[in-house]
N, C-alpha and C. Protein backbone atom coordinates (compact mmCIF):
# COMPACT_ATOMS: atom_id res chain seq x y z
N UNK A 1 23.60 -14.41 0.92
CA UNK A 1 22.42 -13.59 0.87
C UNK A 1 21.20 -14.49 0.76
N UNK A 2 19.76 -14.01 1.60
CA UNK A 2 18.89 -14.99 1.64
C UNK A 2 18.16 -14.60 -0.40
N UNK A 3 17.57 -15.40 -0.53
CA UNK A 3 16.40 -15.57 -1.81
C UNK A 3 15.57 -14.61 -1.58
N UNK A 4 15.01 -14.47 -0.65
CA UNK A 4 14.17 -13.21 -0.38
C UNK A 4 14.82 -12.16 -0.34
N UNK A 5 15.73 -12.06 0.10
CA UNK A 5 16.81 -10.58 -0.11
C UNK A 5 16.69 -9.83 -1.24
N UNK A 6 17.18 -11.42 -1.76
CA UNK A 6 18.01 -10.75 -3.21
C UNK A 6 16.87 -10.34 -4.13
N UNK A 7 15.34 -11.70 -4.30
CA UNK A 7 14.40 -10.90 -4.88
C UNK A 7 13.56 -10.10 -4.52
N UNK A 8 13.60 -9.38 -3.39
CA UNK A 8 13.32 -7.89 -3.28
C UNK A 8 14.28 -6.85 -4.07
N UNK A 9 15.75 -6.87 -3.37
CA UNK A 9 16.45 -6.21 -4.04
C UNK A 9 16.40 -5.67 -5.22
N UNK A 10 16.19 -7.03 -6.27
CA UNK A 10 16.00 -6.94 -7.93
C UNK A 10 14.87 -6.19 -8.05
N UNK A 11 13.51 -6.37 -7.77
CA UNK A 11 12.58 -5.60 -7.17
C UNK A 11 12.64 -4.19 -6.95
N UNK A 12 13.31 -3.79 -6.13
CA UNK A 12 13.70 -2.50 -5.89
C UNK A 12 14.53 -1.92 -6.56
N UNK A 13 15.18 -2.35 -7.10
CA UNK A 13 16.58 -1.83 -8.32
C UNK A 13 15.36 -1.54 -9.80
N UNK A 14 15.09 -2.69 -9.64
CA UNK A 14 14.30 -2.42 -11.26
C UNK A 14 13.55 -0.90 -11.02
N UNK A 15 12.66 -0.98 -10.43
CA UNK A 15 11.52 -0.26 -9.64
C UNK A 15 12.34 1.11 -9.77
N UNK A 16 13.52 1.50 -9.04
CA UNK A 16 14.17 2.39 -9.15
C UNK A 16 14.62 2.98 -10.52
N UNK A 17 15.24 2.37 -10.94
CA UNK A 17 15.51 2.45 -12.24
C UNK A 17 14.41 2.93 -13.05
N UNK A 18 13.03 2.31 -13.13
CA UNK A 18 11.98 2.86 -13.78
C UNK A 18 11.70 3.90 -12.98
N UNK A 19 11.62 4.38 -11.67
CA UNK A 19 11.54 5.48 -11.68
C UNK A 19 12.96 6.67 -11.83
N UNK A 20 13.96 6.27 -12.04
CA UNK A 20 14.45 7.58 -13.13
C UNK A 20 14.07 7.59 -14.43
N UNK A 21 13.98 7.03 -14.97
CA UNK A 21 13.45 6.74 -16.37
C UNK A 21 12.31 7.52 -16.96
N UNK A 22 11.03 7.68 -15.41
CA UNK A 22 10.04 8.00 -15.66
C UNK A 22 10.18 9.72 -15.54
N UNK A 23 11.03 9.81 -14.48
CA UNK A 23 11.05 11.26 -13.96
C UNK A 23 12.82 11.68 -13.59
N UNK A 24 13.44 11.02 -14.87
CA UNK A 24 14.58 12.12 -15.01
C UNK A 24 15.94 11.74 -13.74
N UNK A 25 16.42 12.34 -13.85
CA UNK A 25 17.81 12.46 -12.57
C UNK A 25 17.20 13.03 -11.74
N UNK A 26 16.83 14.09 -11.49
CA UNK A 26 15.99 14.72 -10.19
C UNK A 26 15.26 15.00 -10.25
N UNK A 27 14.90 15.44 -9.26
CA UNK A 27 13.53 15.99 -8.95
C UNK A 27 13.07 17.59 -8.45
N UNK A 28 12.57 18.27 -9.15
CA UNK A 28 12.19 19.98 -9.12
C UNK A 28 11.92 20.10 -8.16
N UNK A 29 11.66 19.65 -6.97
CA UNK A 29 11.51 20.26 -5.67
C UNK A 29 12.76 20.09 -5.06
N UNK A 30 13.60 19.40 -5.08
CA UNK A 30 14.91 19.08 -4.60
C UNK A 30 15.61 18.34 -5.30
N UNK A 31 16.87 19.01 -5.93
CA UNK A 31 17.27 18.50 -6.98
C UNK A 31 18.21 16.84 -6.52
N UNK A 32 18.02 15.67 -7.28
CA UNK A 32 18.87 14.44 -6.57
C UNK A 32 18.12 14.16 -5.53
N UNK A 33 17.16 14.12 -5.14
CA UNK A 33 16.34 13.77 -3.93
C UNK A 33 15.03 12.85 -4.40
N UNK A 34 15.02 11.51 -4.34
CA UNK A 34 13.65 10.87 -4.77
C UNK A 34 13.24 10.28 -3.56
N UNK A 35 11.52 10.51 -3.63
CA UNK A 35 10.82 10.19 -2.98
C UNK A 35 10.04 9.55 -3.38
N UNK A 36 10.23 8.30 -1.90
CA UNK A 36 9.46 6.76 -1.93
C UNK A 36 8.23 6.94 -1.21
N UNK A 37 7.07 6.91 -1.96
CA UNK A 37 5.71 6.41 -1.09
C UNK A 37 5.72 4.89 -0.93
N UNK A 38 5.37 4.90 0.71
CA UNK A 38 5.02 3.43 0.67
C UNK A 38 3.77 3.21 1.53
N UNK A 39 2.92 2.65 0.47
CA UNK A 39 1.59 2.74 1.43
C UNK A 39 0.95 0.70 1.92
N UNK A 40 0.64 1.03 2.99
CA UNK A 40 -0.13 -0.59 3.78
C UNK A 40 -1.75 -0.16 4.11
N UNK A 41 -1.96 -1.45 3.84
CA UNK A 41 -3.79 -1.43 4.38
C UNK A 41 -4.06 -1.29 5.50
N UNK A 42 -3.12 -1.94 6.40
CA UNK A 42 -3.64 -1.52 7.72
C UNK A 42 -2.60 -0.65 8.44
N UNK A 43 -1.07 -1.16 8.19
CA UNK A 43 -0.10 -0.53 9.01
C UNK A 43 0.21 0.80 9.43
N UNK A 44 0.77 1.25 10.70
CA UNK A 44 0.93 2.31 10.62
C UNK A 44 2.08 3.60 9.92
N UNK A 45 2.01 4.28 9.61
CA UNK A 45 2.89 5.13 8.54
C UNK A 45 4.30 4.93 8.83
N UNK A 46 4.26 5.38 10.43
CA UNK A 46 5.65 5.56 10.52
C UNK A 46 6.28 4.16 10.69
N UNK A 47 6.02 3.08 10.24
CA UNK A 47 6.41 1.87 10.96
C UNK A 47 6.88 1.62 9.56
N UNK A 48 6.59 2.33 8.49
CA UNK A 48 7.39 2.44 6.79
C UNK A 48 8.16 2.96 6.83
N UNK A 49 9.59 2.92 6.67
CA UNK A 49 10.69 3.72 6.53
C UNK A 49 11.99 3.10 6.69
N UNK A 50 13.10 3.32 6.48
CA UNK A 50 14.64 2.81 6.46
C UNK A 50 14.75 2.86 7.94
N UNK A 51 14.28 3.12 9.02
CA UNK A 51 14.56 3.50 10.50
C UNK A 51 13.68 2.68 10.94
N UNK A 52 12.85 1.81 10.46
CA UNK A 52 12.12 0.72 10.70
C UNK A 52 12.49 -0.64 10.14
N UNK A 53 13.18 -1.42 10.79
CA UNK A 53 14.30 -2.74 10.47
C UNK A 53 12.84 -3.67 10.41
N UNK A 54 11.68 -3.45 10.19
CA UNK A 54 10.71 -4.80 10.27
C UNK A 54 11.17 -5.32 8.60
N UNK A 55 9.63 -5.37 8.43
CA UNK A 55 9.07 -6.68 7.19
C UNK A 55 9.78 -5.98 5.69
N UNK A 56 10.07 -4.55 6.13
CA UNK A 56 10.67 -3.74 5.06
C UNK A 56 11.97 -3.83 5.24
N UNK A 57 12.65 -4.01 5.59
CA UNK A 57 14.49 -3.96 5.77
C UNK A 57 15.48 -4.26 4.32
N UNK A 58 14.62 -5.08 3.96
CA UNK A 58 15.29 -5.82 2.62
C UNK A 58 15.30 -4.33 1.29
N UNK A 59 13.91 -3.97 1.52
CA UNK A 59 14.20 -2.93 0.59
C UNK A 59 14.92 -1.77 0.92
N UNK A 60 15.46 -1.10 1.74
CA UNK A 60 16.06 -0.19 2.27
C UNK A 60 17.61 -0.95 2.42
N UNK A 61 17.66 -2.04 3.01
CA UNK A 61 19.27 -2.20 2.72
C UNK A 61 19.45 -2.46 1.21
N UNK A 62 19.04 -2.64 0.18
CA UNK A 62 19.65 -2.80 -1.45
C UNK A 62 19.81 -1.35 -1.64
N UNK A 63 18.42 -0.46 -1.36
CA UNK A 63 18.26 0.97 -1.55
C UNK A 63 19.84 1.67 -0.87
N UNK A 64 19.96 1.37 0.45
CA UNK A 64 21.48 1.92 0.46
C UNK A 64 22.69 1.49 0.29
N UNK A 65 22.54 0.03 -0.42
CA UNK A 65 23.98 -0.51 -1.27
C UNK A 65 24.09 0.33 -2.36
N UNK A 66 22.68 1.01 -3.20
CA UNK A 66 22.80 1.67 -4.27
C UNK A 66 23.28 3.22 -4.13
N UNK A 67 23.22 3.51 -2.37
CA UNK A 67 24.03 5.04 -2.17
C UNK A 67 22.79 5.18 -1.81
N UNK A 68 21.73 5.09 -2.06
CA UNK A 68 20.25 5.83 -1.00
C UNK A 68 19.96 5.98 -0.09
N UNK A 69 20.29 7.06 0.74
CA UNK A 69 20.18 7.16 1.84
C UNK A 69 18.81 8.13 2.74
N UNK A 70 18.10 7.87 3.38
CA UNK A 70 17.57 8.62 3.90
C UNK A 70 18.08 9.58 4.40
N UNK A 71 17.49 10.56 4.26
CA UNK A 71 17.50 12.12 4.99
C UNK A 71 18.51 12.78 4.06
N UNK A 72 19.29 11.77 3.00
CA UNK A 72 20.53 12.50 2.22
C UNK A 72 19.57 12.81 0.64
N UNK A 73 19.50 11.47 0.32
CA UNK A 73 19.23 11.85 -1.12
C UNK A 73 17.45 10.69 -1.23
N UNK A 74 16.80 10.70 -0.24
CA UNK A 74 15.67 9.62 -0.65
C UNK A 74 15.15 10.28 0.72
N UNK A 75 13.40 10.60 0.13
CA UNK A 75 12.64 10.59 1.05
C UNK A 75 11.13 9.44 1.41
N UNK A 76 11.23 9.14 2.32
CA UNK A 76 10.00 8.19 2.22
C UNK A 76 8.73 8.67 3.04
N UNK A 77 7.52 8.44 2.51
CA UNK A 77 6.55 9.02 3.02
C UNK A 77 6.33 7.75 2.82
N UNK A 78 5.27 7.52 4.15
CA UNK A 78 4.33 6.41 4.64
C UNK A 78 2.47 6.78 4.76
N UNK A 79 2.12 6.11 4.19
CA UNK A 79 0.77 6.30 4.09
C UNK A 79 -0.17 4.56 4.33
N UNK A 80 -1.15 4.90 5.04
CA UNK A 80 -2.31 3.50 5.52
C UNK A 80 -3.12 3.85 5.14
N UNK A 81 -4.07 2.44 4.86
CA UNK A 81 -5.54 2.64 5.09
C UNK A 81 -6.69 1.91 6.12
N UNK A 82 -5.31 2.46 6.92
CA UNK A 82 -5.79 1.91 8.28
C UNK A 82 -6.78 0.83 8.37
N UNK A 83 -6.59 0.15 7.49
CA UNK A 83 -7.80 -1.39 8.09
C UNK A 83 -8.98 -0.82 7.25
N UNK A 84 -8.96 -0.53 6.78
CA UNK A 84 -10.55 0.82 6.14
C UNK A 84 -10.55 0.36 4.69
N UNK A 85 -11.06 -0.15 3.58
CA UNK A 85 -10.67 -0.28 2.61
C UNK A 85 -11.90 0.86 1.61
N UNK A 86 -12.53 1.27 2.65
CA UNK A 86 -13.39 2.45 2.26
C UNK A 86 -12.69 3.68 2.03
N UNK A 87 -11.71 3.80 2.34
CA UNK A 87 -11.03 4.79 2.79
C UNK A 87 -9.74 4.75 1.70
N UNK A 88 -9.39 3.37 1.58
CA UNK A 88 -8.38 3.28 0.47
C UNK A 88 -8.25 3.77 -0.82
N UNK A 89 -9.18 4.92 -1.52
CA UNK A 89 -9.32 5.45 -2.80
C UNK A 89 -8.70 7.04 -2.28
N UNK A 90 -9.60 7.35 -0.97
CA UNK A 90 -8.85 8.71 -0.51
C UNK A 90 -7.39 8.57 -0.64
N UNK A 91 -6.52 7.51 0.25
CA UNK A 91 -5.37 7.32 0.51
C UNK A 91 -4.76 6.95 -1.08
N UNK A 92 -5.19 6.38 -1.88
CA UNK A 92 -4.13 6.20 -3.05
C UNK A 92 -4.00 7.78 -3.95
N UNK A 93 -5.35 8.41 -4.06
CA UNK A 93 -5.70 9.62 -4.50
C UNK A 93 -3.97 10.69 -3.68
N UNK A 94 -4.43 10.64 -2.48
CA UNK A 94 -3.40 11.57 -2.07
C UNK A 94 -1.82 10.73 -2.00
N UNK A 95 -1.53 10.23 -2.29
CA UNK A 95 0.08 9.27 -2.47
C UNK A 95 0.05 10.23 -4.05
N UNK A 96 -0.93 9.63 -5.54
CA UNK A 96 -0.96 10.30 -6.50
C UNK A 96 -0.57 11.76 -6.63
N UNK A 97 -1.46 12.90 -5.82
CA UNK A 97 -1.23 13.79 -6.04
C UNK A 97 0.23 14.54 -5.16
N UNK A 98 0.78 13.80 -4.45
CA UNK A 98 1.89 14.21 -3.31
C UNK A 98 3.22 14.02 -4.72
N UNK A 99 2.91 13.36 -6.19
CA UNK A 99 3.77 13.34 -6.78
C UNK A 99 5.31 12.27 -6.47
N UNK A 100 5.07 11.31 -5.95
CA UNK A 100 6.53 10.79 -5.43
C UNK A 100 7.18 10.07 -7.07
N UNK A 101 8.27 9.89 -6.72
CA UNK A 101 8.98 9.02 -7.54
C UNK A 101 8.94 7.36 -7.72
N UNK A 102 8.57 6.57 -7.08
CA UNK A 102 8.08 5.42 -7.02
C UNK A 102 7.09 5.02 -5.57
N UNK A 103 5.78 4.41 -5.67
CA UNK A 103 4.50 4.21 -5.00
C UNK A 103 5.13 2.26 -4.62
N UNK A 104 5.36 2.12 -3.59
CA UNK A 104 5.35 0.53 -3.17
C UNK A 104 3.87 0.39 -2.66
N UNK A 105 3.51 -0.37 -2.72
CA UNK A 105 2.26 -1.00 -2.43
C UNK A 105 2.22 -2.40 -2.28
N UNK A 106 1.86 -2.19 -0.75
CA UNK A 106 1.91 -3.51 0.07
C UNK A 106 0.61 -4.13 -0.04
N UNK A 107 0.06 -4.35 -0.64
CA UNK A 107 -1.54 -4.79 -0.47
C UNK A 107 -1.78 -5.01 -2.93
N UNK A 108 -2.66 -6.11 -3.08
CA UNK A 108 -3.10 -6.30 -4.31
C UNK A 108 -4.62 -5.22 -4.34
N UNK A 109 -5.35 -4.92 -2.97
CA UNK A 109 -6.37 -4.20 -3.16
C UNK A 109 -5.98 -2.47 -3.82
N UNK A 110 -4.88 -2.37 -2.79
CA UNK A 110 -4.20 -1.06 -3.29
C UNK A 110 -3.76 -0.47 -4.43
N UNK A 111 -3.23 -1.48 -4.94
CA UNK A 111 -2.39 -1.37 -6.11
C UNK A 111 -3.87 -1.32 -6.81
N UNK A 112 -4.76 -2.19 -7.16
CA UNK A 112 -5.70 -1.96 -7.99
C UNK A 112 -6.44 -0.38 -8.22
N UNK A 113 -6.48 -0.32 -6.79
CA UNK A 113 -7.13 1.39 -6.54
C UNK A 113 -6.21 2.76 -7.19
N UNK A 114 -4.59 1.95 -7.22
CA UNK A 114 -3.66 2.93 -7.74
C UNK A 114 -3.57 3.00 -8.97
N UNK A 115 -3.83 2.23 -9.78
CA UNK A 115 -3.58 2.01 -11.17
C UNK A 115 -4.28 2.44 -11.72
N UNK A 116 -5.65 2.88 -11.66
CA UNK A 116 -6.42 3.89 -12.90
C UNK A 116 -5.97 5.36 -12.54
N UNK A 117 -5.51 5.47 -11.30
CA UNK A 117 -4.83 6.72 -11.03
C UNK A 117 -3.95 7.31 -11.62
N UNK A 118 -2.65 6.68 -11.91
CA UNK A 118 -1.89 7.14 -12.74
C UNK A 118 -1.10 6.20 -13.37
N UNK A 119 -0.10 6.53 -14.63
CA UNK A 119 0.02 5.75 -15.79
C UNK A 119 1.59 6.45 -15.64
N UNK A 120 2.36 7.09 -14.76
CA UNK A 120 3.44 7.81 -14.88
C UNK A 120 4.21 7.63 -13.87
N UNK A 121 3.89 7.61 -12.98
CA UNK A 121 4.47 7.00 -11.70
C UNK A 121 4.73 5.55 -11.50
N UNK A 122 5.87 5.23 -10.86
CA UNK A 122 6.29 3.61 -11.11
C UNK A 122 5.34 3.06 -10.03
N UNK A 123 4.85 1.59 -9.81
CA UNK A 123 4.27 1.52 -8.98
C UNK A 123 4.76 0.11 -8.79
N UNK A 124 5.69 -0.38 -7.14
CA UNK A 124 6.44 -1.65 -7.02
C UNK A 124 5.60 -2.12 -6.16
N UNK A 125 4.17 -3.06 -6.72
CA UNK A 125 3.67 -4.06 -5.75
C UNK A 125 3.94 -5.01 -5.12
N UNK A 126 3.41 -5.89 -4.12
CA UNK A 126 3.81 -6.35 -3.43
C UNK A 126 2.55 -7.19 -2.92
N UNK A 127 1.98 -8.62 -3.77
CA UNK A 127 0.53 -8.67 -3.72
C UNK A 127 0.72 -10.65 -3.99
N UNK A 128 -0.53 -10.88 -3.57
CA UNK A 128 -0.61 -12.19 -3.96
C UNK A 128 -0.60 -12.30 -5.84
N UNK A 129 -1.31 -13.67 -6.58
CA UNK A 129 -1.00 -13.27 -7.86
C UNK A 129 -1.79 -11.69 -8.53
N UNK A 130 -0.96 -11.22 -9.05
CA UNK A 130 -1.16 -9.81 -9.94
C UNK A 130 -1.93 -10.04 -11.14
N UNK A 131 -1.89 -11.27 -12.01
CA UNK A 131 -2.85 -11.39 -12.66
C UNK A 131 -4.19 -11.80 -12.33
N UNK A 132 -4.67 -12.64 -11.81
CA UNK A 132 -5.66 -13.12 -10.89
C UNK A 132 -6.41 -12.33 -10.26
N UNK A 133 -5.58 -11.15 -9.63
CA UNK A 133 -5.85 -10.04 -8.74
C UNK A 133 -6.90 -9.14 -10.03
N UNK A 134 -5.98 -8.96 -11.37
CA UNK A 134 -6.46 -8.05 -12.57
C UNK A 134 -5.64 -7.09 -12.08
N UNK A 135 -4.55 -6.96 -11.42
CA UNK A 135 -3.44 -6.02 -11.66
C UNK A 135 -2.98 -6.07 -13.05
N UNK A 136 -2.36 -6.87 -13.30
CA UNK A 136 -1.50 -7.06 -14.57
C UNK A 136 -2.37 -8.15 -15.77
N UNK A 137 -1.72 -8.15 -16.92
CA UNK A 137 -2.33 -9.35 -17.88
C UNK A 137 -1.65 -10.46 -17.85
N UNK A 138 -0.50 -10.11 -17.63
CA UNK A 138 0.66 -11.36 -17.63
C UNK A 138 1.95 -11.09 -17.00
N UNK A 139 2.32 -12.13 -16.33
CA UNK A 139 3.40 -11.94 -15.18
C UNK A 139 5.00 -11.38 -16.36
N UNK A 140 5.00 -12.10 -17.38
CA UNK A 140 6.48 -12.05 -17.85
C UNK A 140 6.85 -10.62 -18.00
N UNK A 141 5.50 -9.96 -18.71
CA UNK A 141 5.79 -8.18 -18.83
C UNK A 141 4.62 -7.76 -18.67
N UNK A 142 4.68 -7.25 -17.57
CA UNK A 142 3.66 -6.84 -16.56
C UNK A 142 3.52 -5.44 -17.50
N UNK A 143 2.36 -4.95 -17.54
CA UNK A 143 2.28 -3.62 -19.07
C UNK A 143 2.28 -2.61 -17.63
N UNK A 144 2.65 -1.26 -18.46
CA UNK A 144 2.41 0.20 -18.01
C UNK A 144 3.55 0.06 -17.01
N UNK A 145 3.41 0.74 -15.80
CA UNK A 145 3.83 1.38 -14.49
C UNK A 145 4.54 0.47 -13.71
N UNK A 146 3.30 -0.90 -13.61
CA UNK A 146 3.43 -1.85 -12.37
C UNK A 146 4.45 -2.97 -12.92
N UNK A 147 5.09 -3.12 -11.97
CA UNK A 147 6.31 -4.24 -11.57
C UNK A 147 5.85 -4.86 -10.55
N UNK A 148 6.57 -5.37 -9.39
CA UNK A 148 6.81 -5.78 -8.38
C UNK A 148 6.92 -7.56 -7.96
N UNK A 149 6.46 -7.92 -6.63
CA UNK A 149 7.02 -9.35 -6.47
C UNK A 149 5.91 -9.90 -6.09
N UNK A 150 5.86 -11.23 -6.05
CA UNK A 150 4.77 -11.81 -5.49
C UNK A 150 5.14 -13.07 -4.55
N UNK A 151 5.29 -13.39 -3.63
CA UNK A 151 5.04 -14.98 -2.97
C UNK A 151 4.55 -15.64 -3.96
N UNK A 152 3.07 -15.46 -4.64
CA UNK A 152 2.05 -16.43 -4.42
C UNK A 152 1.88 -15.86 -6.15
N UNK A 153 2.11 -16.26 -7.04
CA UNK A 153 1.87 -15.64 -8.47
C UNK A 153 0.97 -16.87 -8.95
N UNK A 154 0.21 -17.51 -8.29
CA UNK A 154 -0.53 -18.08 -9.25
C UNK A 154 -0.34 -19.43 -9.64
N UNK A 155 -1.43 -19.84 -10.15
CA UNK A 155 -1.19 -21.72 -10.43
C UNK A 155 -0.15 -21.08 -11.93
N UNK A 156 -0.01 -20.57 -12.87
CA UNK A 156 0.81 -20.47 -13.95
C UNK A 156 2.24 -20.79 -12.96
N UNK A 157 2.67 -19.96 -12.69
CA UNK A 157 3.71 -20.50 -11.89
C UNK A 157 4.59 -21.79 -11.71
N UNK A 158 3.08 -22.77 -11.32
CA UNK A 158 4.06 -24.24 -11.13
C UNK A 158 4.40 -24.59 -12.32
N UNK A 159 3.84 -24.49 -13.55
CA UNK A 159 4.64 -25.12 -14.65
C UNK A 159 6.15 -24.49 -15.48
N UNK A 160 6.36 -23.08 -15.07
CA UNK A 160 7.98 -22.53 -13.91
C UNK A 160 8.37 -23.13 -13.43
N UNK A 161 7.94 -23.61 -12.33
CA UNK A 161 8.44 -24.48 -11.25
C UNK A 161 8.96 -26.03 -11.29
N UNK A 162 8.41 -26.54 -12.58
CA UNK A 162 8.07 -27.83 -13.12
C UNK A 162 9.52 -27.85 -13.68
N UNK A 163 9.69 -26.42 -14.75
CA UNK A 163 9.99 -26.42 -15.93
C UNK A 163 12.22 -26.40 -14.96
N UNK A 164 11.87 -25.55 -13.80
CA UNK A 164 13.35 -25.45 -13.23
C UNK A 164 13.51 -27.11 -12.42
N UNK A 165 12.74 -27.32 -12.06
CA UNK A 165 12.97 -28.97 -11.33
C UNK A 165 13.75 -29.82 -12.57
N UNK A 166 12.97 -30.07 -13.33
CA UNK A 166 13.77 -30.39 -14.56
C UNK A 166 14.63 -30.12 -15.42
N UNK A 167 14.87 -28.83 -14.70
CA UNK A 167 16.39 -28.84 -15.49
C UNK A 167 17.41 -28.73 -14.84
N UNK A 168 17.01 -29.23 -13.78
CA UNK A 168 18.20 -29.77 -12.37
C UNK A 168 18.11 -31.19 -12.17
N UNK A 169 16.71 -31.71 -12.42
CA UNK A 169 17.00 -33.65 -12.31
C UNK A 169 17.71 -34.20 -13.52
N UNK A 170 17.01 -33.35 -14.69
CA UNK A 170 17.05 -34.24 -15.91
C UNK A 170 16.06 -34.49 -16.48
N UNK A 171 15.90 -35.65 -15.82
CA UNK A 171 14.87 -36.86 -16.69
C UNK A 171 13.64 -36.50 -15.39
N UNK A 172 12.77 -35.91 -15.89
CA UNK A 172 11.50 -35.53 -15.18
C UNK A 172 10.08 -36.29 -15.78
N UNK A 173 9.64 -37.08 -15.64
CA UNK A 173 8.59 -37.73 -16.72
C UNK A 173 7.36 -37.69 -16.04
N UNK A 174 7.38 -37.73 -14.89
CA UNK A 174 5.88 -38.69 -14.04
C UNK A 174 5.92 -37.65 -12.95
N UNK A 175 5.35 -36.50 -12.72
CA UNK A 175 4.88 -35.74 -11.71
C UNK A 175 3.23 -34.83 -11.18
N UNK A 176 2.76 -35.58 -9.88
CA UNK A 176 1.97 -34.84 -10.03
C UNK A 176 1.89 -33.41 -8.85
N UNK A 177 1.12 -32.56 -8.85
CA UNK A 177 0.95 -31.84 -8.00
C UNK A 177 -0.27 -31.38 -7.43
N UNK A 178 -0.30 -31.88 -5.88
CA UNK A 178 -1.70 -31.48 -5.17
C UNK A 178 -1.89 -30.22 -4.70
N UNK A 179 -3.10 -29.82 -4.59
CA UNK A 179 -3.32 -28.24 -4.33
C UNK A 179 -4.96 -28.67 -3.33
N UNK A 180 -4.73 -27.99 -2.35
CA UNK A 180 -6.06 -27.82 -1.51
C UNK A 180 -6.88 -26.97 -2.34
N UNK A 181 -8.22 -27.56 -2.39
CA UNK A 181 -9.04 -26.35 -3.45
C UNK A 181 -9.45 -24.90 -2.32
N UNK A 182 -9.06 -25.43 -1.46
CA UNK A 182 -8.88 -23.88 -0.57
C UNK A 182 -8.29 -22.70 -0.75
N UNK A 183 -6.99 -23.37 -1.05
CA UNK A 183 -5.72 -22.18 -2.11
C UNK A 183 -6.13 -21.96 -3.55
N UNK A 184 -6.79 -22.98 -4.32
CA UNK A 184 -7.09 -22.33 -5.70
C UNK A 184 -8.15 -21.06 -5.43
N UNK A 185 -8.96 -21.21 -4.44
CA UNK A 185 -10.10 -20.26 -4.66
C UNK A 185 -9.62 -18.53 -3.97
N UNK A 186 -8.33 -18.89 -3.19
CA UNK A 186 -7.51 -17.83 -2.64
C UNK A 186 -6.96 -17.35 -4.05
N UNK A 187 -6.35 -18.22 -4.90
CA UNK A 187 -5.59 -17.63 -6.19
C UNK A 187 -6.55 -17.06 -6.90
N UNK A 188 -7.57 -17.12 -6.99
CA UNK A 188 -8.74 -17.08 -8.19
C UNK A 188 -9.05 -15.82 -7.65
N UNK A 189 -9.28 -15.59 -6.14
CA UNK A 189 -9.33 -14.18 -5.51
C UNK A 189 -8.58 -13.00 -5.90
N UNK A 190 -7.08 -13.47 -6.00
CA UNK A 190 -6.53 -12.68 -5.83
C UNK A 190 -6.19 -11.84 -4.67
């Protein structure tokens, strides 16, 4: 299994899990039936879903190792903001009120727009760093709703990174690490 697989997977399992947690074994409109919003900044809706093998595949194949199947027991609604980020408060507003069982959010702008929204709904981002961004306060336990994964979590990170090198060489004493100040000011962005 690739690294990326698997930490999506974990990703999506957790994510899942908090959303039964949040909202029970089923769901009052259809009992055993949870529904996944997954919203992108620019992408188009239907190009979100288990019937779409792109950039999403990873989460939909763990989702049906766990028995989730579309059209059986998991519904996914796809929502954009089409390239519009004017537009992105309408679009998180209506994901909110459509009620789903867990909100993925492909974008750090999104997720920000989602989070004063609601405090009950799980929400599995998918963003450069989350603290940096002011998604979260701190990566280890990300507070409230939000979970999710990051590529890019931030200069905190390398001393993680430091901390696993060394405990695979050993004897680690003398290391340095260069960074283009191009990428710090991307991290600092968020």
């Amino acid at each position: 299994m690739r690294r990326r697989d698997f930490i999506v997977g974990t990703a999506t399992t957790a994510a899942m899990g908090l959303a039964t947690q949040v909202h029970g074994q089923s769901d009052a409109r259809s009992p055993g039936v949870k529904r996944i919003a997954i919203v992108h900044p620019t992408e188009n809706p239907e190009g979100l879903s288990f019937k779409t093998r792109g950039a999403y595949s990873a989460y939909f194949v763990e989702l049906n190792k766990l028995g989730y199947v579309e059209g059986k027991n998991i519904v996914v609604e796809g929502y954009s903001g089409f390239g519009r980020p004017d537009h992105y408060g309408d679009v998180a507003r209506a994901i909110v009120v459509s009620h789903p069982d867990l909100i993925i959010s492909i974008s750090g702008t999104l997720t920000r727009v989602l989070k004063p929204l609601t405090t009950t709904i799980p929400i599995l981002a998918a963003t450069a760093d989350p603290v940096a961004g002011g998604i979260v306060t701190n990566l280890a336990k990300p507070e409230g709703n939000i979970t999710g994964i990051s590529a890019d979590a931030g200069l905190e990170i390398f001393g993680k990174r430091f901390q696993f090198l060394r405990d695979m060489v050993g004897k680690l004493t003398n290391v340095r690490l260069l960074i283009p100040a191009s990428s710090i000011s991307l991290w600092e962005m968020g």
